[in-house]
PDB file of N, CA and C in Angstrom:
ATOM      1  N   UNK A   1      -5.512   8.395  17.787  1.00  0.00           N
ATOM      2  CA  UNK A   1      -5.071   8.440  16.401  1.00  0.00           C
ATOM      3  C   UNK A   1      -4.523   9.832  16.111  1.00  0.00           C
ATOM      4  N   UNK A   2      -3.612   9.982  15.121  1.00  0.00           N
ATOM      5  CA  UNK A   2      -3.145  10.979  15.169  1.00  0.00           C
ATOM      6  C   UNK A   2      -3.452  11.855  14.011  1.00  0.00           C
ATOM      7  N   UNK A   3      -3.222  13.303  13.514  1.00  0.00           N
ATOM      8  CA  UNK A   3      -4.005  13.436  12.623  1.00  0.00           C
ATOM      9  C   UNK A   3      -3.182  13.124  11.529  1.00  0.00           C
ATOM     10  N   UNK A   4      -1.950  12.728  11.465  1.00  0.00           N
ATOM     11  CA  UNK A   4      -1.143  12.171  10.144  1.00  0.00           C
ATOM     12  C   UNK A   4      -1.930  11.265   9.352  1.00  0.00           C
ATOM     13  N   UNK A   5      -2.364  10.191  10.556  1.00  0.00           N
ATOM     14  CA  UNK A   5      -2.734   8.960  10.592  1.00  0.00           C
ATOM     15  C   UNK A   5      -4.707   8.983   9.865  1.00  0.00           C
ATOM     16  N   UNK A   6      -4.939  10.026  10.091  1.00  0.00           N
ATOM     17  CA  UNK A   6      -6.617  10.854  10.291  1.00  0.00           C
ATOM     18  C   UNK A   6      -6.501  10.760   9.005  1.00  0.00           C
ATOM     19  N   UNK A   7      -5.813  11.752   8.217  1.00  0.00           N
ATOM     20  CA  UNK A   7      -5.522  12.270   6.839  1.00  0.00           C
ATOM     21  C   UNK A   7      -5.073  11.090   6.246  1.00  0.00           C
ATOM     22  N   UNK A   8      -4.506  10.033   5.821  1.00  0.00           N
ATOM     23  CA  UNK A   8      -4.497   8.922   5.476  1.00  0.00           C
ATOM     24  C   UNK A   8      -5.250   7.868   5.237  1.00  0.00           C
ATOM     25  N   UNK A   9      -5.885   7.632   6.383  1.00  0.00           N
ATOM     26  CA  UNK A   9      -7.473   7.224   6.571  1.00  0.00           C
ATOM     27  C   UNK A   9      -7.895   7.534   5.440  1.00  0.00           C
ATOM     28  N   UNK A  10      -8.382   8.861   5.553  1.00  0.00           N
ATOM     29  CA  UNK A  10      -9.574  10.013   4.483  1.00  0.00           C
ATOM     30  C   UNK A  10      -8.957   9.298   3.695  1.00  0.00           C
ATOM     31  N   UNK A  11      -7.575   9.641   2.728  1.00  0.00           N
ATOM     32  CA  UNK A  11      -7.011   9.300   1.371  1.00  0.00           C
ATOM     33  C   UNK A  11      -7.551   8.069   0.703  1.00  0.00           C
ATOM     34  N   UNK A  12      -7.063   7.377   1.929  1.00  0.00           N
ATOM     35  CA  UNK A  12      -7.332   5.761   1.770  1.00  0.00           C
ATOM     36  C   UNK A  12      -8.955   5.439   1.293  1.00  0.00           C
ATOM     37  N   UNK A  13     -10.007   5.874   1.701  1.00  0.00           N
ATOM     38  CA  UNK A  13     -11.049   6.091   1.834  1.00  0.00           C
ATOM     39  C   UNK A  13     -11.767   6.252   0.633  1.00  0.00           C
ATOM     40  N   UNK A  14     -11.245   7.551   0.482  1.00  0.00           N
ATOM     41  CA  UNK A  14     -11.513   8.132  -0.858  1.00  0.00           C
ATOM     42  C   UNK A  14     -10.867   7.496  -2.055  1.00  0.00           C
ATOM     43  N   UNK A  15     -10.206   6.348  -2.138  1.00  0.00           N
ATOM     44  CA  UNK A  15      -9.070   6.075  -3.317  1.00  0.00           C
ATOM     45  C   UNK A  15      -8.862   4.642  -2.901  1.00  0.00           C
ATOM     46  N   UNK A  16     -10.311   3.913  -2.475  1.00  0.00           N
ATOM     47  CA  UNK A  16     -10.317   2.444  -2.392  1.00  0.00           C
ATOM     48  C   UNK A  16      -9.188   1.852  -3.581  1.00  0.00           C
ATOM     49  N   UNK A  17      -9.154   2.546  -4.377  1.00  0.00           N
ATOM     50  CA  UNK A  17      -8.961   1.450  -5.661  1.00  0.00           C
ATOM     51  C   UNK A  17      -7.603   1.139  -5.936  1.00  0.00           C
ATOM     52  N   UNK A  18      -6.753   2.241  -5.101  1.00  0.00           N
ATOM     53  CA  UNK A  18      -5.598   2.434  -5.294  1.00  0.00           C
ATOM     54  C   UNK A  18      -5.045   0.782  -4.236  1.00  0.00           C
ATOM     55  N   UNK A  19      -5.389   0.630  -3.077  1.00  0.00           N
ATOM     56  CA  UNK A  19      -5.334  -0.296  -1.876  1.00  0.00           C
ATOM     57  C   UNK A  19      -5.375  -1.940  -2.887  1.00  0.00           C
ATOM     58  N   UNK A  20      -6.690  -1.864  -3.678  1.00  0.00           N
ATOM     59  CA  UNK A  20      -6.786  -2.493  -4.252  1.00  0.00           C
ATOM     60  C   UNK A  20      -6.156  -2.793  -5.563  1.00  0.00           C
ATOM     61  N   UNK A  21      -5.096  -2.101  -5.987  1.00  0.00           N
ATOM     62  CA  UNK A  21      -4.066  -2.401  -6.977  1.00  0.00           C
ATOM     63  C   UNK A  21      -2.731  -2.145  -6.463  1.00  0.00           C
ATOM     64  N   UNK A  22      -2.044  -2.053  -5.013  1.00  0.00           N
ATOM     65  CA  UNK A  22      -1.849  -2.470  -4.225  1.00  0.00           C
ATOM     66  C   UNK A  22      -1.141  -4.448  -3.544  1.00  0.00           C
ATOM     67  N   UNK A  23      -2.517  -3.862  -3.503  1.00  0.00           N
ATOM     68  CA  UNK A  23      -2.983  -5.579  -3.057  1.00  0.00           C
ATOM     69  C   UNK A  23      -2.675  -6.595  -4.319  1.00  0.00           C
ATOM     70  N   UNK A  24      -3.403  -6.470  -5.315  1.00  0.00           N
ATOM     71  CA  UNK A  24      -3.048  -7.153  -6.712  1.00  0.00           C
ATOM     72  C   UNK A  24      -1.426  -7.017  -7.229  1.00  0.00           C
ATOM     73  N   UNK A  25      -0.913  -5.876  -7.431  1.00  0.00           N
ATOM     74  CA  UNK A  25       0.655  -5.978  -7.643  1.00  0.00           C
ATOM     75  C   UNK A  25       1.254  -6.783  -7.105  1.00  0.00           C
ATOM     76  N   UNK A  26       0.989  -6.544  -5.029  1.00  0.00           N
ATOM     77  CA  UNK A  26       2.009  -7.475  -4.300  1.00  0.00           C
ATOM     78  C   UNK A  26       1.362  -8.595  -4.775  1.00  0.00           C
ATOM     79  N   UNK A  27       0.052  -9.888  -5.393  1.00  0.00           N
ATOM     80  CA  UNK A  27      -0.329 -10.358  -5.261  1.00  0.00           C
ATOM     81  C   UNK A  27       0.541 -11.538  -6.604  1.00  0.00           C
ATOM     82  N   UNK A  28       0.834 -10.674  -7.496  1.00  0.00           N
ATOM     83  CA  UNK A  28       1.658 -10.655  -8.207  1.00  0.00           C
ATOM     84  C   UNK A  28       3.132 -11.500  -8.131  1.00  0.00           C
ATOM     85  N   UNK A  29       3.721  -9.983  -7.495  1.00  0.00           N
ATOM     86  CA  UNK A  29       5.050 -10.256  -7.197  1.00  0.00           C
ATOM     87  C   UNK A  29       4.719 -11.892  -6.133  1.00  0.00           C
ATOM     88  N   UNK A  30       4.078 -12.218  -5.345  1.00  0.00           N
ATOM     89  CA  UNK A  30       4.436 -12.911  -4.322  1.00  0.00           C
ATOM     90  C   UNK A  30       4.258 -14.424  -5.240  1.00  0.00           C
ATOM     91  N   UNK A  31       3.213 -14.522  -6.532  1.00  0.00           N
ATOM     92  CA  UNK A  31       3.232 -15.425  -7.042  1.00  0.00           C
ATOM     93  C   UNK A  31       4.104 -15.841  -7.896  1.00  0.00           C
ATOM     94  N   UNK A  32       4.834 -14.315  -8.359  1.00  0.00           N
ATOM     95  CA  UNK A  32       6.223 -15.594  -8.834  1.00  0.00           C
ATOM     96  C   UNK A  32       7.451 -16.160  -7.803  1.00  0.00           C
ATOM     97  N   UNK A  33       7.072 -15.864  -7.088  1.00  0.00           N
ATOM     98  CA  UNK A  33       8.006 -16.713  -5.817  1.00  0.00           C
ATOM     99  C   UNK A  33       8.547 -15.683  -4.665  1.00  0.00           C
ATOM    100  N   UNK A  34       9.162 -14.391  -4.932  1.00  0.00           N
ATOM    101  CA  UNK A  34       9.257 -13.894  -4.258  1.00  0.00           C
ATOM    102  C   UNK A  34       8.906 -13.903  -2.700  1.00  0.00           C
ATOM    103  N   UNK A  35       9.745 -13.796  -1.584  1.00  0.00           N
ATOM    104  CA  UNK A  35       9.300 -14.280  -0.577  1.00  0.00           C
ATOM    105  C   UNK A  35       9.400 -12.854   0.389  1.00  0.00           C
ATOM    106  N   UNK A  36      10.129 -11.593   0.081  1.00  0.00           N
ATOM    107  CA  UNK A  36       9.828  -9.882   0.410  1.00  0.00           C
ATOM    108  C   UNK A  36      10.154  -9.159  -0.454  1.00  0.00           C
ATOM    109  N   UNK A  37       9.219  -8.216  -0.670  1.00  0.00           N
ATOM    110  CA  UNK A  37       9.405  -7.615  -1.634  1.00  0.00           C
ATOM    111  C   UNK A  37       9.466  -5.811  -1.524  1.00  0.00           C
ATOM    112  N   UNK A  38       9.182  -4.671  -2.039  1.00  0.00           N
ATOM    113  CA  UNK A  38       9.907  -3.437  -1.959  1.00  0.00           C
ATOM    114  C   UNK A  38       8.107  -2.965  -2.119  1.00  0.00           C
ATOM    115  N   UNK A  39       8.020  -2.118  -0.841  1.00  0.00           N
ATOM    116  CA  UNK A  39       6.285  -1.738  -1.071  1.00  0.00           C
ATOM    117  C   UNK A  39       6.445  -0.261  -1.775  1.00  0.00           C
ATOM    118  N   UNK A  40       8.032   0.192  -2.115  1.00  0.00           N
ATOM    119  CA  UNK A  40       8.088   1.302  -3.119  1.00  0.00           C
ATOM    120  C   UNK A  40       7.892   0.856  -4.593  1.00  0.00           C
ATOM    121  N   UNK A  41       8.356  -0.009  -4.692  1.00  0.00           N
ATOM    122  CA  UNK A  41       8.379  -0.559  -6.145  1.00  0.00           C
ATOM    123  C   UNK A  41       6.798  -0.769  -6.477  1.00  0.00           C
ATOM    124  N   UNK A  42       6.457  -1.699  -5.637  1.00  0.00           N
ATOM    125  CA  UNK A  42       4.441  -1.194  -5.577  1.00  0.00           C
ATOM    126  C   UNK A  42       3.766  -0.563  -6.127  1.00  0.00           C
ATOM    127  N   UNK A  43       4.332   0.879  -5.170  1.00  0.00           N
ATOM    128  CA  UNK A  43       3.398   2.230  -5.533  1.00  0.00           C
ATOM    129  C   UNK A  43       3.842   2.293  -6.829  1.00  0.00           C
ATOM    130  N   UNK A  44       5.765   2.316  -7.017  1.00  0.00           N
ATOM    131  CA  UNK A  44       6.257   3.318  -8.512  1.00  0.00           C
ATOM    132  C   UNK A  44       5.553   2.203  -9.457  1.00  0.00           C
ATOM    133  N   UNK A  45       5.133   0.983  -9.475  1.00  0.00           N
ATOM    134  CA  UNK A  45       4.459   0.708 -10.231  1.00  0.00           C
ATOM    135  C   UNK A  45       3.312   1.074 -11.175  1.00  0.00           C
ATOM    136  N   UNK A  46       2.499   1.555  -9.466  1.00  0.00           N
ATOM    137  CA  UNK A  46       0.596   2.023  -9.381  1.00  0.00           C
ATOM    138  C   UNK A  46       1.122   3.464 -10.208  1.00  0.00           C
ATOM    139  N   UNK A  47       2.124   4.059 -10.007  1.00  0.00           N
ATOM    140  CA  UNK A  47       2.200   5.392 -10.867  1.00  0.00           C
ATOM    141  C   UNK A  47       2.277   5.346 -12.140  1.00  0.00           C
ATOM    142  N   UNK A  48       3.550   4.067 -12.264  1.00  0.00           N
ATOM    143  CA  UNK A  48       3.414   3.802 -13.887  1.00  0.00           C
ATOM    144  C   UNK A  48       2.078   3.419 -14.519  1.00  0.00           C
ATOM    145  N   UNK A  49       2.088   2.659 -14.271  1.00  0.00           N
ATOM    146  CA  UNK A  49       0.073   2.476 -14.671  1.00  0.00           C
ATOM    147  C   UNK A  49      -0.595   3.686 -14.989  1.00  0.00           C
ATOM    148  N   UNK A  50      -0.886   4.264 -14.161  1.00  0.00           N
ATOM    149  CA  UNK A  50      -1.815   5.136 -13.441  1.00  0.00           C
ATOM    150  C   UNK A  50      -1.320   6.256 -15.158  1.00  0.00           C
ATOM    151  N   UNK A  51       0.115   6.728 -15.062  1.00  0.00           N
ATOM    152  CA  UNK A  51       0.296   7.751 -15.874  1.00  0.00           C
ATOM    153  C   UNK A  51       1.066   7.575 -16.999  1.00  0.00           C
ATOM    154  N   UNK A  52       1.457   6.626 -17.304  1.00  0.00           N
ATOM    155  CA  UNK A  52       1.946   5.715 -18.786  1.00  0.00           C
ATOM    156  C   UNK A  52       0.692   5.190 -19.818  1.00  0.00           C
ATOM    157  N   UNK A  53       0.492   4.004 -18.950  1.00  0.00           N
ATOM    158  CA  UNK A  53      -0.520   3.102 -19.166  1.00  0.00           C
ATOM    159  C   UNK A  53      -1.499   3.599 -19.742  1.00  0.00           C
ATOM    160  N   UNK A  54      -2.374   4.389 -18.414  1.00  0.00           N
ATOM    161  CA  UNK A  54      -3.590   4.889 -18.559  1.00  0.00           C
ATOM    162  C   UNK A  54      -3.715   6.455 -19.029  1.00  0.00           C
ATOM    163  N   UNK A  55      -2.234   7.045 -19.404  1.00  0.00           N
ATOM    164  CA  UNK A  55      -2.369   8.396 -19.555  1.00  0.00           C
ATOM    165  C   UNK A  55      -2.888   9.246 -18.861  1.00  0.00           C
ATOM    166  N   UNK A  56      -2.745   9.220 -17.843  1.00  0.00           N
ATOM    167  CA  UNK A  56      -3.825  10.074 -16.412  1.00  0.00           C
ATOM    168  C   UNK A  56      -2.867  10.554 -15.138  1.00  0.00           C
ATOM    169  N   UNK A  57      -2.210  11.720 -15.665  1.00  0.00           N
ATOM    170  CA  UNK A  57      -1.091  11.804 -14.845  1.00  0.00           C
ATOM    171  C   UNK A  57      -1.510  13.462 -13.839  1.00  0.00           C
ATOM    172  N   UNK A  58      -3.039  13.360 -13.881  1.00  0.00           N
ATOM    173  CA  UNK A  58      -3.685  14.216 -12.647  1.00  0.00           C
ATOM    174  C   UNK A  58      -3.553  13.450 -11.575  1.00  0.00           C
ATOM    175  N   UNK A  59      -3.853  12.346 -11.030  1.00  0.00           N
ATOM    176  CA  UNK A  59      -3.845  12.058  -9.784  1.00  0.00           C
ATOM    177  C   UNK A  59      -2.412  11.547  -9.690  1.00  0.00           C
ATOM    178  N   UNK A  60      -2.348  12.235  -8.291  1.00  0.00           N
ATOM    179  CA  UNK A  60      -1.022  11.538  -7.596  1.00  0.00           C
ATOM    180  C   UNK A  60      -1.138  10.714  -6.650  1.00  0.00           C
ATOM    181  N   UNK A  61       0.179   9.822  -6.426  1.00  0.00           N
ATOM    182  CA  UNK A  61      -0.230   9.084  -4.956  1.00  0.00           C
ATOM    183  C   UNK A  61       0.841   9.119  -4.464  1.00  0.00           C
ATOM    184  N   UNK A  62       0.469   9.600  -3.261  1.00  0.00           N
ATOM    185  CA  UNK A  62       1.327  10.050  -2.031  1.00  0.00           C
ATOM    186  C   UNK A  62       2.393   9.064  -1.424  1.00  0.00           C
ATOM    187  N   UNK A  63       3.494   9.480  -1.005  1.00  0.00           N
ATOM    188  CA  UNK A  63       4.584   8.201  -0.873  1.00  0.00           C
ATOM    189  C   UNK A  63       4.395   8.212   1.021  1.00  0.00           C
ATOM    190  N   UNK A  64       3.556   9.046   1.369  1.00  0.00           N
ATOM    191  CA  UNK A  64       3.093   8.550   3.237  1.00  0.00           C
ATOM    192  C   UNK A  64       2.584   7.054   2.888  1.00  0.00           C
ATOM    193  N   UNK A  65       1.630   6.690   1.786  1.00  0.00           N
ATOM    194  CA  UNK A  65       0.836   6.003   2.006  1.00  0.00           C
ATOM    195  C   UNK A  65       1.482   4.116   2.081  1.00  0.00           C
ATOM    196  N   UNK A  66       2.685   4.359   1.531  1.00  0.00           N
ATOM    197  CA  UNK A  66       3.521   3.064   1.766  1.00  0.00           C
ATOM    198  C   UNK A  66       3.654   2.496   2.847  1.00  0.00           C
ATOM    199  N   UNK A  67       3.850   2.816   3.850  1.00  0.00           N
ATOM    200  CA  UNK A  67       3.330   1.684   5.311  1.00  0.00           C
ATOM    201  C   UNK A  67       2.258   1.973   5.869  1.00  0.00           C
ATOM    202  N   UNK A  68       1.251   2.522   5.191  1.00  0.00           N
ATOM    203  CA  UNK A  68       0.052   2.375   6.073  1.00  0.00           C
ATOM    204  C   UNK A  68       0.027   0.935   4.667  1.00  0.00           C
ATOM    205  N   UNK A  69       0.013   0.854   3.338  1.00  0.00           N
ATOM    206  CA  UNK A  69      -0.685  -0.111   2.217  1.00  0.00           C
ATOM    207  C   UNK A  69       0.010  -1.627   3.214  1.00  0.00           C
ATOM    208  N   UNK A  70       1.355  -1.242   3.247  1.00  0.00           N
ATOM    209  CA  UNK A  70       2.013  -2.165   3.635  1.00  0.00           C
ATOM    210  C   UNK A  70       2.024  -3.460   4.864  1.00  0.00           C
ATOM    211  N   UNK A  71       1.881  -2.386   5.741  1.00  0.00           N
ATOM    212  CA  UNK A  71       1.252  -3.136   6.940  1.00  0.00           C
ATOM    213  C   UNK A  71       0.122  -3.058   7.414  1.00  0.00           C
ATOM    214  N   UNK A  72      -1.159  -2.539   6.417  1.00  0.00           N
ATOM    215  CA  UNK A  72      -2.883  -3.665   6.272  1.00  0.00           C
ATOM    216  C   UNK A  72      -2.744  -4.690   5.281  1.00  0.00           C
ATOM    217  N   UNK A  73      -1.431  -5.028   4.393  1.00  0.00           N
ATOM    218  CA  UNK A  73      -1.862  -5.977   3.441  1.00  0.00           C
ATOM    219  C   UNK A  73      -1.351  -7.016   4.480  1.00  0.00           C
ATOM    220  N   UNK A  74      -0.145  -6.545   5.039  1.00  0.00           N
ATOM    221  CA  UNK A  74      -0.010  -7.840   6.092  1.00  0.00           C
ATOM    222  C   UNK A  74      -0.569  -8.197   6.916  1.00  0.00           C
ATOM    223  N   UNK A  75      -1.463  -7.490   7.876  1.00  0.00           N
ATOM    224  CA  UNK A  75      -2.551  -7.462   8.625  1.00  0.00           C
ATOM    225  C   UNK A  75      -3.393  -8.033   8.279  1.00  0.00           C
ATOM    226  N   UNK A  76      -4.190  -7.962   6.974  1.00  0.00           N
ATOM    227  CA  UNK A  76      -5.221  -8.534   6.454  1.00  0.00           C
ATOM    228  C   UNK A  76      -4.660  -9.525   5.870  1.00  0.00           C
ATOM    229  N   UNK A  77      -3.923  -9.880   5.830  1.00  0.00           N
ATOM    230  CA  UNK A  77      -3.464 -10.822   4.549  1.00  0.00           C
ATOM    231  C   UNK A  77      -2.443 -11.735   5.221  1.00  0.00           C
ATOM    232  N   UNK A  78      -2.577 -13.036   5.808  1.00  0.00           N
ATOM    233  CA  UNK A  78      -1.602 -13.258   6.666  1.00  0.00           C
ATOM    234  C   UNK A  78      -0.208 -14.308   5.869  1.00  0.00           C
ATOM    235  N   UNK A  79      -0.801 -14.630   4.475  1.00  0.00           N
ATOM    236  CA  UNK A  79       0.128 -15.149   3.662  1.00  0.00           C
ATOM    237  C   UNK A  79       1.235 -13.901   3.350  1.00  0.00           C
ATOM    238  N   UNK A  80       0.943 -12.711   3.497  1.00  0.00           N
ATOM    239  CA  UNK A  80       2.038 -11.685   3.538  1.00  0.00           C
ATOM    240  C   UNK A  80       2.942 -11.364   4.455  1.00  0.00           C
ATOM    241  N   UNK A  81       3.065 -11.921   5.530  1.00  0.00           N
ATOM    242  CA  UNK A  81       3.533 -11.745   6.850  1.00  0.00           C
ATOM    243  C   UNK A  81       4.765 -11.590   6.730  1.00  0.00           C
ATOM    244  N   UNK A  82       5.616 -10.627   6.983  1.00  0.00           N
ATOM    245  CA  UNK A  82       6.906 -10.078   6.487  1.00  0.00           C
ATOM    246  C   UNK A  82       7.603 -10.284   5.254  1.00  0.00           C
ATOM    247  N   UNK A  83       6.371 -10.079   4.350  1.00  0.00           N
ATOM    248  CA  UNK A  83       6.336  -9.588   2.567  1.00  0.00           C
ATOM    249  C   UNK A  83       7.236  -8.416   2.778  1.00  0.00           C
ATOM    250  N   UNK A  84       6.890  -7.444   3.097  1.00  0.00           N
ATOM    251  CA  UNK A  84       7.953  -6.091   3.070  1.00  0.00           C
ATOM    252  C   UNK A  84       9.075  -6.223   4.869  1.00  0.00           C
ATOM    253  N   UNK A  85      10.072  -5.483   3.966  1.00  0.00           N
ATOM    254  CA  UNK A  85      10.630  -5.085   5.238  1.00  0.00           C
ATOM    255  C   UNK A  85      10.176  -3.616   5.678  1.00  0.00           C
ATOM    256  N   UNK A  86      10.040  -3.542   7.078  1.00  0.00           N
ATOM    257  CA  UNK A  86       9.483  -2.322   7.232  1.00  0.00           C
ATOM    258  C   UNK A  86      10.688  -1.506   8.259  1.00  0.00           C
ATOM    259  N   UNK A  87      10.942  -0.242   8.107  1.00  0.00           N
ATOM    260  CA  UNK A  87      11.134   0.877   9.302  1.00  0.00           C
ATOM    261  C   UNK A  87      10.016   1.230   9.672  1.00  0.00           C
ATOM    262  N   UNK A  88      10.640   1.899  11.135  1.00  0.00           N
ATOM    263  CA  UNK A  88       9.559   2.064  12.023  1.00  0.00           C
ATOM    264  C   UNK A  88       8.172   3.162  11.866  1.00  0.00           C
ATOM    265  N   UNK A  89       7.141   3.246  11.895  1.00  0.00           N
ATOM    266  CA  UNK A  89       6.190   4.117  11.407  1.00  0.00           C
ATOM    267  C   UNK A  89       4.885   4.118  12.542  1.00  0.00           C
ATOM    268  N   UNK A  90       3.938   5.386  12.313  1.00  0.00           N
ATOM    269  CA  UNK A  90       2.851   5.661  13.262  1.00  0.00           C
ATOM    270  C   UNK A  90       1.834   4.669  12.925  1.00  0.00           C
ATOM    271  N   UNK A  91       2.290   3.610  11.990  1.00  0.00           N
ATOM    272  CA  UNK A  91       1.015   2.453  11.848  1.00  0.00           C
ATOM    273  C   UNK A  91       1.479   0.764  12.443  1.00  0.00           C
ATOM    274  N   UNK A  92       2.751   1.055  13.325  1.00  0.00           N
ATOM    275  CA  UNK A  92       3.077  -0.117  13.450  1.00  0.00           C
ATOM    276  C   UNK A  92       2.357  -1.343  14.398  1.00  0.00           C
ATOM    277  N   UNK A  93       1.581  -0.193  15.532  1.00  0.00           N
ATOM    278  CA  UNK A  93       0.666  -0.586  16.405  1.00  0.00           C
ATOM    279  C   UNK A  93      -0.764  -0.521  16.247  1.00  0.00           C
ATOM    280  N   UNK A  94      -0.709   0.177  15.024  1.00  0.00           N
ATOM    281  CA  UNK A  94      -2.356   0.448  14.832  1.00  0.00           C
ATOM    282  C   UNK A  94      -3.489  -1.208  14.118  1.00  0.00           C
ATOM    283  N   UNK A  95      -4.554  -0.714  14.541  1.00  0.00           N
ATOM    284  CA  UNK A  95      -5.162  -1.669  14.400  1.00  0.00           C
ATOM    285  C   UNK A  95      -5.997  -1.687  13.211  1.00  0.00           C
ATOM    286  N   UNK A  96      -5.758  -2.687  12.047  1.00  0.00           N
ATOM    287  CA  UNK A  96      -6.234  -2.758  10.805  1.00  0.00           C
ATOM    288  C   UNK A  96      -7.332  -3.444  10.617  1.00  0.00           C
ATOM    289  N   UNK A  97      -8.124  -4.275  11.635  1.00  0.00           N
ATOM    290  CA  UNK A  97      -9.155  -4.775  11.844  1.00  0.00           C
ATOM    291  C   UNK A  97     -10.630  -3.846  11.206  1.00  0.00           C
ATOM    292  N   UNK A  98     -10.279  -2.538  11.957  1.00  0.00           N
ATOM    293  CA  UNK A  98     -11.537  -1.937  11.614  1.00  0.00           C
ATOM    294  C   UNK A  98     -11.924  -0.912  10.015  1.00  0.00           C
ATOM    295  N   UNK A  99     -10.557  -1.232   9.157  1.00  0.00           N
ATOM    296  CA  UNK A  99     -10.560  -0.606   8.094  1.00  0.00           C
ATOM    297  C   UNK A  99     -11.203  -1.907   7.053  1.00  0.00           C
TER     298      UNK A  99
END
């Protein structure tokens, strides 16, 4: 593992909740029909929320974290299975099993 990949982890870790609204957005988009969708639009969502919405514009979220969210929701999630289009990234082989 690499330590890009290390430091991401941690993030991820620390900021369950973010994965998990995430997960609910695409969960979203995929129910009104949509068949791939933009895992930027996602996040710029989770930001709007995060600092519109909720007025809380201390935390940030990092734009690395778009294909690691991207390809564990497909991993875990097999009704997502080329939900996003992806370029190539240090999570394409990694294994999402143990997160």
């Amino acid at each position: 593992m690499t330590e890009q990949q290390q430091l991401i982890i941690k993030y991820h870790e620390k900021n369950p909740h973010l994965y998990q609204a995430f997960k609910q957005f695409s969960s979203n988009a995929y129910g009104l029909g949509y068949k791939y969708f933009s895992a930027e639009m996602i996040i710029n969502r989770m930001r709007w929320q995060t600092m519109i919405e909720a007025k809380d514009d201390s935390f940030k979220i990092r734009n690395s974290i778009k294909p690691f969210y991207a390809r564990m929701l497909m991993a875990k999630h097999k009704k997502y299975n080329n939900f996003f289009k992806l370029r190539p990234s240090i999570w394409d082989n990694f294994n999402f099993d143990e997160l």
